[in-house]
C-alpha atoms as a PDB file:
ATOM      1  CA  UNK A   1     -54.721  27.045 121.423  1.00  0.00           C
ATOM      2  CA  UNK A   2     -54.868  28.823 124.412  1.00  0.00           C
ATOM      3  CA  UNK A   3     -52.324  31.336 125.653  1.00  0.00           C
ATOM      4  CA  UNK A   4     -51.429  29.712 128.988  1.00  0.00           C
ATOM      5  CA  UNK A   5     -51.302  26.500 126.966  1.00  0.00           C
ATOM      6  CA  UNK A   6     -48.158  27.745 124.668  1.00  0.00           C
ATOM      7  CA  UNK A   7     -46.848  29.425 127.711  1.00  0.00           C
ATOM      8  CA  UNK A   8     -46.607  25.701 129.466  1.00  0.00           C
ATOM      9  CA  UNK A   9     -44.576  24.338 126.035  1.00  0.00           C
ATOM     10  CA  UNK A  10     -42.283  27.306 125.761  1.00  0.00           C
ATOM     11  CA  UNK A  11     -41.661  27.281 129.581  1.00  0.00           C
ATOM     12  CA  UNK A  12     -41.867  23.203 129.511  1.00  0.00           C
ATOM     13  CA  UNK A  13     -39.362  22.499 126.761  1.00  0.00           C
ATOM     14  CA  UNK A  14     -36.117  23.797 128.114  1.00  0.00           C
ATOM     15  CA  UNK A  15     -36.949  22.422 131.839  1.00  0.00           C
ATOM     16  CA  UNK A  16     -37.235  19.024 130.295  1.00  0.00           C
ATOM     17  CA  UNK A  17     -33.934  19.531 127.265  1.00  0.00           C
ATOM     18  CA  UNK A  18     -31.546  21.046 130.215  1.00  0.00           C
ATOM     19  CA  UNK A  19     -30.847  17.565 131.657  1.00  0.00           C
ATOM     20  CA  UNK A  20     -30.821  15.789 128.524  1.00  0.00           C
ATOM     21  CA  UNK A  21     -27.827  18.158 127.330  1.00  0.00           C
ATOM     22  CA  UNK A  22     -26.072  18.498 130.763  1.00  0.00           C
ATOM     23  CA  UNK A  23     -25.846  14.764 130.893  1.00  0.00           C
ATOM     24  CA  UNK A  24     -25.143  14.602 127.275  1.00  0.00           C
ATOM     25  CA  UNK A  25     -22.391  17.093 127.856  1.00  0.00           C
ATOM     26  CA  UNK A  26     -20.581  15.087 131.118  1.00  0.00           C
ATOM     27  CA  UNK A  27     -20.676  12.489 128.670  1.00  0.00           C
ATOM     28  CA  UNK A  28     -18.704  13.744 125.662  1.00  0.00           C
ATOM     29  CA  UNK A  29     -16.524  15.744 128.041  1.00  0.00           C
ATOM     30  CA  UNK A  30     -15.809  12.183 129.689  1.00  0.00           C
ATOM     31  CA  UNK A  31     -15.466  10.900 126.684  1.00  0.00           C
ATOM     32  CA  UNK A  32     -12.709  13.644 125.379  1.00  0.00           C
ATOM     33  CA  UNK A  33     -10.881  13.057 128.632  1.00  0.00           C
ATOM     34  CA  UNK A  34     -10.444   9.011 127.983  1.00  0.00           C
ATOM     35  CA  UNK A  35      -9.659   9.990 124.534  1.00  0.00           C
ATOM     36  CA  UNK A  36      -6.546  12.589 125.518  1.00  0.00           C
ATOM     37  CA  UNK A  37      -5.359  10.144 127.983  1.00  0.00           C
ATOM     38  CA  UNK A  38      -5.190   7.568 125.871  1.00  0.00           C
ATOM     39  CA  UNK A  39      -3.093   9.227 123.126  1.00  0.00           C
ATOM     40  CA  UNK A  40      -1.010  10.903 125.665  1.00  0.00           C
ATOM     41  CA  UNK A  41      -0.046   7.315 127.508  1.00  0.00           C
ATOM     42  CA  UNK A  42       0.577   6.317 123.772  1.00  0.00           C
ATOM     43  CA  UNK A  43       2.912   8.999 123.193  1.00  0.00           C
ATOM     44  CA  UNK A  44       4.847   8.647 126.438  1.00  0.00           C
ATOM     45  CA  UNK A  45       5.367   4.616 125.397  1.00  0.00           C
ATOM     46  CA  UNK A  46       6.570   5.335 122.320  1.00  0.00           C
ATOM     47  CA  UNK A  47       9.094   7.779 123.134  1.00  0.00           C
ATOM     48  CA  UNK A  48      10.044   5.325 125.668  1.00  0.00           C
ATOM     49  CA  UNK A  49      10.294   2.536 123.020  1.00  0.00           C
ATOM     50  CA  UNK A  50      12.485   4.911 120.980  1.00  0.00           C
ATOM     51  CA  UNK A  51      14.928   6.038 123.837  1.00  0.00           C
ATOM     52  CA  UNK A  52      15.059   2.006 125.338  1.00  0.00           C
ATOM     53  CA  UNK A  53      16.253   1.340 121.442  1.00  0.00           C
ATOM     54  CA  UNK A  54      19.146   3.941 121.803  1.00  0.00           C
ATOM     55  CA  UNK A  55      22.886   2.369 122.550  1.00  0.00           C
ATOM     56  CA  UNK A  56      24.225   3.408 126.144  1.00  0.00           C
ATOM     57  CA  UNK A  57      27.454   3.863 125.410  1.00  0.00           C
ATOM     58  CA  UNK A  58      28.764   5.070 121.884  1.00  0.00           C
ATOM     59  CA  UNK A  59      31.091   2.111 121.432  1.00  0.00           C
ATOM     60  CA  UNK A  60      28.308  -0.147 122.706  1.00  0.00           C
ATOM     61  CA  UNK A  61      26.949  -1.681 118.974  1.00  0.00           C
ATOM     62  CA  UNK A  62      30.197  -2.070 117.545  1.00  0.00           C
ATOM     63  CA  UNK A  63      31.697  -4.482 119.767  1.00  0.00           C
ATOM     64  CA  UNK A  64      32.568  -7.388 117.658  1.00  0.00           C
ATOM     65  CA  UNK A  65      35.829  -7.290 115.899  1.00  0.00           C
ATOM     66  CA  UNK A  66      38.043  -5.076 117.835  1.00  0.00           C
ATOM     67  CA  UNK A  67      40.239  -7.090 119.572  1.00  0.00           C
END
């Protein structure tokens, strides 16, 4: 081969693999984001779920049978 012609590949190659792994990159970045958000709107329900379980008052579940 000639020189100029391995001077095209070597010069060619990372012109045509940048895009592929910048767009490759905005995708698994996007895809991290979704992923955090999800488990952090996950996390907020359930401690929501837990504290909506909690009594109000402290006399609240014991009710029946005092009178």
């Amino acid at each position: 081969m000639e020189w100029y012609f391995i001077l095209a590949i070597v010069l060619g190659i990372p012109i045509i693999l940048f895009p592929i792994a910048l767009v490759w990159y905005l995708n698994v970045s996007g895809l991290y984001q979704v992923l955090r958000d999800v488990r952090q709107r996950q996390r907020r329900r359930a401690e929501g779920a837990a504290e909506a379980k909690k009594p109000v008052a402290a006399e609240q579940g014991t009710l029946a049978g005092k009178g």
